[in-house]
Protein backbone atom coordinates (compact mmCIF):
# COMPACT_ATOMS: atom_id res chain seq x y z
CA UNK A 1 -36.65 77.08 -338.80
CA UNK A 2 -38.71 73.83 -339.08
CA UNK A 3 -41.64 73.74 -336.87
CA UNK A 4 -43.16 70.63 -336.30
CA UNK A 5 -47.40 69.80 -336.72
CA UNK A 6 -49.31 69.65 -333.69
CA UNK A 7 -52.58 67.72 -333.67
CA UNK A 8 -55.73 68.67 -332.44
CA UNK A 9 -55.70 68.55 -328.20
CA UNK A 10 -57.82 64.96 -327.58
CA UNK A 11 -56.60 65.09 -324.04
CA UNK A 12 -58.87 66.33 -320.56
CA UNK A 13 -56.25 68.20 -319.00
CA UNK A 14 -55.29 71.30 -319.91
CA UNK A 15 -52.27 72.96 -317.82
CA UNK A 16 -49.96 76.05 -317.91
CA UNK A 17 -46.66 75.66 -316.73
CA UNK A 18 -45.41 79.25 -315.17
CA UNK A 19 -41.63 79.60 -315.17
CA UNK A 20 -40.71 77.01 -317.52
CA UNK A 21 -36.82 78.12 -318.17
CA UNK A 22 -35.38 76.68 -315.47
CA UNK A 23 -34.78 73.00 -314.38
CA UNK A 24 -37.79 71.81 -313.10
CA UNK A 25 -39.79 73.63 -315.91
CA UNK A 26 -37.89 71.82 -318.06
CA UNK A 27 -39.09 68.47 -316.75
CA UNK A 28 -42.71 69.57 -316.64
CA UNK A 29 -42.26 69.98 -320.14
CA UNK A 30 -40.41 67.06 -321.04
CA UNK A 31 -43.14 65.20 -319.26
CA UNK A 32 -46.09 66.57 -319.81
CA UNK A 33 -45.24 66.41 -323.85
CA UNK A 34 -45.85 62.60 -323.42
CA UNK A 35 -48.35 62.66 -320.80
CA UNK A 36 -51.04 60.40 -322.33
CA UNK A 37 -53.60 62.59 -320.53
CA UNK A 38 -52.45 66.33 -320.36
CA UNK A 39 -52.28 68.76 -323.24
CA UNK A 40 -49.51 71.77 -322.92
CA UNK A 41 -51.33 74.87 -323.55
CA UNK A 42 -48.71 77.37 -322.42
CA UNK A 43 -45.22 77.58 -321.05
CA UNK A 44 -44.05 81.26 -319.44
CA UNK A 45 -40.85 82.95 -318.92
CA UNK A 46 -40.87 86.53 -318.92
CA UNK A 47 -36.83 86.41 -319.91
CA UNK A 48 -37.16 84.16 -323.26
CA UNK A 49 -40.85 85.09 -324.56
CA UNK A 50 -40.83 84.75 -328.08
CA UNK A 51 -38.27 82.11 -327.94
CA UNK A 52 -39.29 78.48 -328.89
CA UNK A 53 -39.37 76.47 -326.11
CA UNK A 54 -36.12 74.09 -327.58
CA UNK A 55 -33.82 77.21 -327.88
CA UNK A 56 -33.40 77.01 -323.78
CA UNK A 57 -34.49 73.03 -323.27
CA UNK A 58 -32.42 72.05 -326.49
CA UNK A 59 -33.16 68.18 -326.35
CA UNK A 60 -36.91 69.14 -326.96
CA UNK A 61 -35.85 70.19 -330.81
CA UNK A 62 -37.99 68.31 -332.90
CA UNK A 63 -40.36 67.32 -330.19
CA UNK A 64 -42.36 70.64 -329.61
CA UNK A 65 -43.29 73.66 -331.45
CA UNK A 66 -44.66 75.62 -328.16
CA UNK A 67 -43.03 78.70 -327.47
CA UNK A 68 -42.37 80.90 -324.39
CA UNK A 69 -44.50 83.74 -323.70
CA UNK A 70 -44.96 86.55 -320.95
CA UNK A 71 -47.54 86.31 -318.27
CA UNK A 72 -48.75 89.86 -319.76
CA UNK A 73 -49.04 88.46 -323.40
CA UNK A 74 -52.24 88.75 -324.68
CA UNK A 75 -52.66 85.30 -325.71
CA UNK A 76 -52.19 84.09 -322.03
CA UNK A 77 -55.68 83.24 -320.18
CA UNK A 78 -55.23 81.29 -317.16
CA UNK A 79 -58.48 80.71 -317.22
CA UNK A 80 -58.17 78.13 -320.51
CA UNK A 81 -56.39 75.41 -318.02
CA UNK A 82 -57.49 73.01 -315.79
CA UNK A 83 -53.89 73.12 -313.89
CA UNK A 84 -51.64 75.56 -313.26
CA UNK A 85 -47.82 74.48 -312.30
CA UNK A 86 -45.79 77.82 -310.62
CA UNK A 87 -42.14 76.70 -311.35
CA UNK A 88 -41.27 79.87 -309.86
CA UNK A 89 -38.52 80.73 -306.98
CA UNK A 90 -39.52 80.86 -303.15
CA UNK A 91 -41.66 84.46 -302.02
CA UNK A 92 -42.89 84.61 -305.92
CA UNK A 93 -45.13 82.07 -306.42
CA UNK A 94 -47.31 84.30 -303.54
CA UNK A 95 -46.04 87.42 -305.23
CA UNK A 96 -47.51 85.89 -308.94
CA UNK A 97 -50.80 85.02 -307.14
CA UNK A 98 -51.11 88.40 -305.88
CA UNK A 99 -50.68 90.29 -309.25
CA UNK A 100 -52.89 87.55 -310.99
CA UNK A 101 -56.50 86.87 -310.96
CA UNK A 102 -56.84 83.11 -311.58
CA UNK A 103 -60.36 81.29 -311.60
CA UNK A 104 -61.12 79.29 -308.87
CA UNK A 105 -62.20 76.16 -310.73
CA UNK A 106 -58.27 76.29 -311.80
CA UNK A 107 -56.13 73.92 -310.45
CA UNK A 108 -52.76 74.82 -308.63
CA UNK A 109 -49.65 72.82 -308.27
CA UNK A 110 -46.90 75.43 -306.92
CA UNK A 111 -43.61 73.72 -306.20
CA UNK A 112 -41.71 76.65 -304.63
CA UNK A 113 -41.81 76.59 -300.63
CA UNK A 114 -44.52 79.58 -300.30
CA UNK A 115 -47.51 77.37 -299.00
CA UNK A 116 -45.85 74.15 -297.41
CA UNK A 117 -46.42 74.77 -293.90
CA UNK A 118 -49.76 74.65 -292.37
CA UNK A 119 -48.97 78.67 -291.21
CA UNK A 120 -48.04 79.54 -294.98
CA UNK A 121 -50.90 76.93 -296.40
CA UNK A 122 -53.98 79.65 -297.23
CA UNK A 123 -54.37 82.59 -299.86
CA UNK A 124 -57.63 83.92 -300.26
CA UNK A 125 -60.10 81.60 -300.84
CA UNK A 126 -56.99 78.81 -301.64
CA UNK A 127 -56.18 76.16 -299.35
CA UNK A 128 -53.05 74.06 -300.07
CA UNK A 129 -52.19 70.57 -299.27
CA UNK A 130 -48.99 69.27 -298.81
CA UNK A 131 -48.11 67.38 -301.50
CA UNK A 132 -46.44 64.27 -300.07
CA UNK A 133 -48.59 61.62 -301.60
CA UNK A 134 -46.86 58.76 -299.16
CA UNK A 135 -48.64 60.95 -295.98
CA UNK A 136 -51.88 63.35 -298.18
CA UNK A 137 -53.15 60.90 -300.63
CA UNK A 138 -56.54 60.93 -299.41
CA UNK A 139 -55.93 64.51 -299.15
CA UNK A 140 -54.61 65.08 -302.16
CA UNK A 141 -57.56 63.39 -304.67
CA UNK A 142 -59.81 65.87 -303.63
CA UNK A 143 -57.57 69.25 -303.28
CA UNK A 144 -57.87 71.68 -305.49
CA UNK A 145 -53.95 73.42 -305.03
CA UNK A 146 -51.09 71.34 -303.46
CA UNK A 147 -47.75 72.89 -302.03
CA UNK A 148 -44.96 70.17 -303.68
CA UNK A 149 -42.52 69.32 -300.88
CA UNK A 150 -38.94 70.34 -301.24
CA UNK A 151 -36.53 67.69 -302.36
CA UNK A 152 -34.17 67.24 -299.46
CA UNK A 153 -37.87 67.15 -297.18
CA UNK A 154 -39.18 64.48 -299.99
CA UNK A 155 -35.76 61.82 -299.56
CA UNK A 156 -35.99 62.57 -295.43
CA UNK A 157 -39.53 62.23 -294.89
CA UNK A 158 -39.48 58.86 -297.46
CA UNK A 159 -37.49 57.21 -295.25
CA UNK A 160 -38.48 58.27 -291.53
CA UNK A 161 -42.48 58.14 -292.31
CA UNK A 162 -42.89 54.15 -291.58
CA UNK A 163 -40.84 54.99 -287.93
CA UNK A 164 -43.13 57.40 -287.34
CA UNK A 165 -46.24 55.97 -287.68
CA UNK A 166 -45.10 53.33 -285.73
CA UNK A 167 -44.08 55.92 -282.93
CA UNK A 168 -40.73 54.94 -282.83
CA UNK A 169 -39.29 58.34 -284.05
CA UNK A 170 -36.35 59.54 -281.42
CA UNK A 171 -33.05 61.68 -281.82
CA UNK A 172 -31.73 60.86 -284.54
CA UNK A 173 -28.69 62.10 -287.27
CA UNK A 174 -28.92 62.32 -291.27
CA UNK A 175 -26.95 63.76 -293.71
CA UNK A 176 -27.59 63.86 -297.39
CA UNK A 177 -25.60 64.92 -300.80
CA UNK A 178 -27.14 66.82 -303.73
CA UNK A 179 -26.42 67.41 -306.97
CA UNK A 180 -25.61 70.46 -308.83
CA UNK A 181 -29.08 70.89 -309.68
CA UNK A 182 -31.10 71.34 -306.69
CA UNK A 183 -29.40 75.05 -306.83
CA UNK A 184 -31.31 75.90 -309.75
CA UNK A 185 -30.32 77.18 -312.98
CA UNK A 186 -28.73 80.92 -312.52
CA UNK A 187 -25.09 80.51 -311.48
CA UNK A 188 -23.50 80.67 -308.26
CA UNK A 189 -20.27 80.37 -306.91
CA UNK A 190 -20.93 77.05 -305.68
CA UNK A 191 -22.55 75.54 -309.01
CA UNK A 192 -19.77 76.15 -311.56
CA UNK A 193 -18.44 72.91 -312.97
CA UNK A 194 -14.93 74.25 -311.90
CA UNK A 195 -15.93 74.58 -308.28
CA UNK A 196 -18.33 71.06 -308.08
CA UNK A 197 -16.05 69.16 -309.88
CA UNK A 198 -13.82 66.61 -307.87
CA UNK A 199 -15.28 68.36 -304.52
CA UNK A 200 -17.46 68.63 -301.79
CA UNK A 201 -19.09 71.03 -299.31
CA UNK A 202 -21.30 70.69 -296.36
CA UNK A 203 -23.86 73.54 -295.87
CA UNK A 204 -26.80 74.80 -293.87
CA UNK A 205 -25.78 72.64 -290.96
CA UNK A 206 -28.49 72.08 -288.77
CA UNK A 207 -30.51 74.63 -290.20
CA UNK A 208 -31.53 73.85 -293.49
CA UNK A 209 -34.91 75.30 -294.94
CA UNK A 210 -36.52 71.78 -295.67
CA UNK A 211 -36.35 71.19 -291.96
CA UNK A 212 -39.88 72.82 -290.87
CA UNK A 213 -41.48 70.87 -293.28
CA UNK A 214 -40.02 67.53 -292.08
CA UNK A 215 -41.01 68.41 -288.23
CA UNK A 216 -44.22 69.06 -289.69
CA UNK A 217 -45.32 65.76 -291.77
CA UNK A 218 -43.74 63.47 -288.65
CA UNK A 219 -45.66 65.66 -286.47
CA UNK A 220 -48.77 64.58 -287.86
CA UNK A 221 -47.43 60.92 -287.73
CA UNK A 222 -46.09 61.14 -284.15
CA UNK A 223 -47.38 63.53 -281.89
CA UNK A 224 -44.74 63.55 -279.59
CA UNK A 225 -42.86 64.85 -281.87
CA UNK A 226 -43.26 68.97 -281.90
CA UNK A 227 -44.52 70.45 -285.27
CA UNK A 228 -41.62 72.81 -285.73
CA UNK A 229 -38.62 71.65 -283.32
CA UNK A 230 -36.09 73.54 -286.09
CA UNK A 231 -33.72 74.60 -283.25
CA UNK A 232 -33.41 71.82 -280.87
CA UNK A 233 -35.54 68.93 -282.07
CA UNK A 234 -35.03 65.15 -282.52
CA UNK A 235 -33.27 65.70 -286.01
CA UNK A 236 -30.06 66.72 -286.72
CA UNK A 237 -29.56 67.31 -290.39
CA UNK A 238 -26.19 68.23 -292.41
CA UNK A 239 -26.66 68.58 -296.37
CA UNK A 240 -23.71 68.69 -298.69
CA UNK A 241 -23.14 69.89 -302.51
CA UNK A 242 -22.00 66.92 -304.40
CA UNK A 243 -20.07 66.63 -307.90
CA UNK A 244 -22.63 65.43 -309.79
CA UNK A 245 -25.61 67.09 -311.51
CA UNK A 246 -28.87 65.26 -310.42
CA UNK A 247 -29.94 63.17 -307.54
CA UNK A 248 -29.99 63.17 -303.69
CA UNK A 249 -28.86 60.26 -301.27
CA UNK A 250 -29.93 60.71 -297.79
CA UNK A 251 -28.98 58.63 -295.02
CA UNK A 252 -29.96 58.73 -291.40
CA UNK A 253 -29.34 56.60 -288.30
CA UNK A 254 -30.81 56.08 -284.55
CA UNK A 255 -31.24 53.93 -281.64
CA UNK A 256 -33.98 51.03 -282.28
CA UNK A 257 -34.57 47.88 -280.52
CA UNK A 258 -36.77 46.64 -283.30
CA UNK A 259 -35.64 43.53 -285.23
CA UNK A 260 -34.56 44.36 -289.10
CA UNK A 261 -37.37 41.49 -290.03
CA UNK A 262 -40.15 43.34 -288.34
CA UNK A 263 -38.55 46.81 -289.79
CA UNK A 264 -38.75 45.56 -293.20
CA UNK A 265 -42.34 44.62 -292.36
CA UNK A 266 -42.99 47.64 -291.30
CA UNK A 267 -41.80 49.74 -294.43
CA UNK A 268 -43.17 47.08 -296.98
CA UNK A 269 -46.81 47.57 -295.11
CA UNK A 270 -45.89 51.10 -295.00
CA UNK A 271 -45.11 51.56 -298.66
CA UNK A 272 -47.32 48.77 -300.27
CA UNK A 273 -49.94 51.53 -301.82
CA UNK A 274 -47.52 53.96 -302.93
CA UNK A 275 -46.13 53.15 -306.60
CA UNK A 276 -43.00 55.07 -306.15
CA UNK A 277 -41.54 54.26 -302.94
CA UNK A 278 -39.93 50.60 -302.52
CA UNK A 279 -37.38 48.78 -300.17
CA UNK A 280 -34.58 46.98 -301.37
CA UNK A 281 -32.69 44.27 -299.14
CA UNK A 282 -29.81 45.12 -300.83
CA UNK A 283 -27.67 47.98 -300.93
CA UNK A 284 -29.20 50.71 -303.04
CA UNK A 285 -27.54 53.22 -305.55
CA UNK A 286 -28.11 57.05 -306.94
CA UNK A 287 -27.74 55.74 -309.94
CA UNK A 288 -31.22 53.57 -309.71
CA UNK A 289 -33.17 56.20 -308.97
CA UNK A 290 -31.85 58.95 -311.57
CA UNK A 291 -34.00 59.94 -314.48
CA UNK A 292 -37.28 58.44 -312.57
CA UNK A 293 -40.01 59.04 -309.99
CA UNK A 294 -39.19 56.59 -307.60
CA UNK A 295 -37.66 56.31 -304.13
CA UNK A 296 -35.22 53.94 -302.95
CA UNK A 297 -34.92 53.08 -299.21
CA UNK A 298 -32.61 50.32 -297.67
CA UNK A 299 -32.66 49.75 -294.20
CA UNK A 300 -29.48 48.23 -292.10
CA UNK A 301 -29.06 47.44 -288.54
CA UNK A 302 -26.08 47.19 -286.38
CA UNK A 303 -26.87 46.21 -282.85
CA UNK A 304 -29.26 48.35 -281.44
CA UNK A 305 -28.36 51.22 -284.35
CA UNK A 306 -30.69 51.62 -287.26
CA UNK A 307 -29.45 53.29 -290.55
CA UNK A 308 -31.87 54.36 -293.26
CA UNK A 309 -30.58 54.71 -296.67
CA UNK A 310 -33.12 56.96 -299.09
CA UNK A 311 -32.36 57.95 -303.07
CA UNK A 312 -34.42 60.43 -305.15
CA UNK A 313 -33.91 62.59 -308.63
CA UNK A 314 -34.41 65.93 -307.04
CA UNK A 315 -35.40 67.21 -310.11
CA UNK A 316 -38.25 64.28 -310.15
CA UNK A 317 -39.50 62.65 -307.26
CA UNK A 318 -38.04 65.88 -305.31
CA UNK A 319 -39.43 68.16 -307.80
CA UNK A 320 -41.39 67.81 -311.00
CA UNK A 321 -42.32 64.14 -311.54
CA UNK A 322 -43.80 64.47 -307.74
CA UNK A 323 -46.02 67.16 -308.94
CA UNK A 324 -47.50 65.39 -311.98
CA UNK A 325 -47.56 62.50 -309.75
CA UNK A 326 -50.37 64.88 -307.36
CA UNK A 327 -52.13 66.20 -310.52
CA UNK A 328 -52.60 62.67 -311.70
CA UNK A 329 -54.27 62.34 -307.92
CA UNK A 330 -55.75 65.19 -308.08
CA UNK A 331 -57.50 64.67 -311.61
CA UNK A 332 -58.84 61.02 -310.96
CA UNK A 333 -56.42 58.82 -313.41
CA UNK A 334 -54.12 56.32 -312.75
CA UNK A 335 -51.04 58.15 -310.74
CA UNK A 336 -48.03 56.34 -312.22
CA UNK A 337 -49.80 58.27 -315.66
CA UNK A 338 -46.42 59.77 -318.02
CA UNK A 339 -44.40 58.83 -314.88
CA UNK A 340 -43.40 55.23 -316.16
CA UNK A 341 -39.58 56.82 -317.23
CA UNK A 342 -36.68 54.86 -318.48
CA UNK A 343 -33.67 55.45 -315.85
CA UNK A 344 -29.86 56.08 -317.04
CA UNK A 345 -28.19 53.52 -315.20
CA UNK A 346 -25.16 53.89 -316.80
């Protein structure tokens, strides 16, 4: 098997990726391999150590000789990275801290839903941020471990965040449609191509997991509005499985007396800072978003209604390219750094 030269490491961040089989390990990997800033010391998966990384991520062939290897492999010291990503499931990120002693002066980016909420947000001497850099950037540039926000949270919270500040927030409804990938990589009966294809399913009515999150960031935006209203707050949230593989539309509607002139204001002052997030006066698409880090919004206005329109790549803004997007923050260089990606519009 040909195995391709690897220069010397001239970069100034080192990271460890932990879980880097599934989807958004994947990405890590497929970004960080052209990060101009960030060097790929180690990628683990306890299931396919010893396996080269391209035998599971098969576009990588010819692009990497790093191979998996087990968190008990000699070879392994967390202590050689600056950054640590934990690409792990929900309840074992915390369970992989416990059983591992990592250096303080390491970095942690953990983008399973262990340490989002302010309750959840502490472990030992580790304090996490929440990792929205639209609400925590000045948080974020100085933290030293950030809880990524969940993808559904990350396409809500984009396009409510502007209302909120401006205190505007009331009851409101959304709904949003994800792809086959925000379910992860093991099958389900719900993810086979045989059961997505040509169909649709709503799920987790009302109650979805991203929810407390959501309260939480417009919360801190609008303090009228209760940190954790899961059961009978202002939002009323119904996500569906779509038929396609990546991506997540959002869209959510209320009462507003505001004119669309001064809401457009609003979102463009809003958003004007943040090199992800944009509004577009015309109708927006999935497909502009997929492949990318950015966020899509579109506002429209009937009457006195106000519908909010918000696109993400849940495997990037909603996932991965969000967390290199806070260790760019976090490390001092310029955030859009290995994030500039070439969308697949057609």
């Amino acid at each position: 098997m040909r195995v391709l030269f690897q220069p010397a490491n001239k970069m100034k961040i080192n990271a460890g990726i932990v879980g880097g089989a599934g989807y958004t390990g994947g990405e890590l990997v497929r970004i960080l391999l052209n990060h101009p800033e960030c060097q790929v010391q180690f990628v683990l998966s306890q299931s396919n150590a010893g396996k080269y990384v391209f035998e599971i991520h098969t576009d990588l062939e010819g692009d990497t000789a790093l191979k998996f290897t087990s968190p008990s492999d000699d070879a392994v010291n967390f202590d050689d990275v600056d950054v640590l990503f934990l690409c792990v499931g929900h309840d074992e990120a915390i369970r992989f801290m416990e059983n591992n002693i990592i250096d303080g002066k390491v970095k942690i980016i953990d983008l399973s839903q262990d340490f989002r909420l302010i309750e959840w947000s502490s472990f030992n001497e580790r304090k996490f941020i929440y990792g929205l850099p639209e609400l925590n950037k000045k948080q974020i540039l100085t933290a030293a471990n950030i809880a990524n926000p969940g993808c559904f949270a990350t396409a809500l919270q984009l396009g409510l965040l502007p209302l909120a500040k401006a205190g505007v927030l009331k009851e409101l409804y959304s709904t949003g449609i994800t792809g086959s990938t925000g379910a992860g990589q093991s099958l389900s009966p719900t993810s086979h191509f045989s059961w997505r294809s040509n169909n649709i399913q709503a799920y987790k009515s009302l109650k979805h997991q991203h929810l407390h999150e959501v309260y939480q960031s417009l919360h801190q935006l609008q303090k009228n509005i209760p940190a954790d209203s899961f059961e009978d707050g202002i939002l009323s949230f119904v996500p569906w499985r779509g038929d396609f593989t990546r991506g997540i539309f959002v869209t959510s509607q209320l009462a507003c007396d505001i004119e669309i002139h001064e809401l457009e204001k609003l979102y463009d002052d809003y958003y004007a800072d943040h090199p992800f997030t944009f509004l577009s006066k015309k109708p927006i698409a999935l497909k502009q978003v997929l492949n990318t880090n950015k966020c899509m919004i579109q506002l429209e206005k009937a009457g006195k209604k106000l519908v909010i329109h918000s696109a993400i790549d849940n495997l990037l803004k909603g996932a991965s390219g969000q967390a290199i997007q806070n260790m760019n923050l976090m490390f001092g260089i310029e955030e859009t750094s290995g994030l500039k990606l070439k969308g697949s519009f057609f």
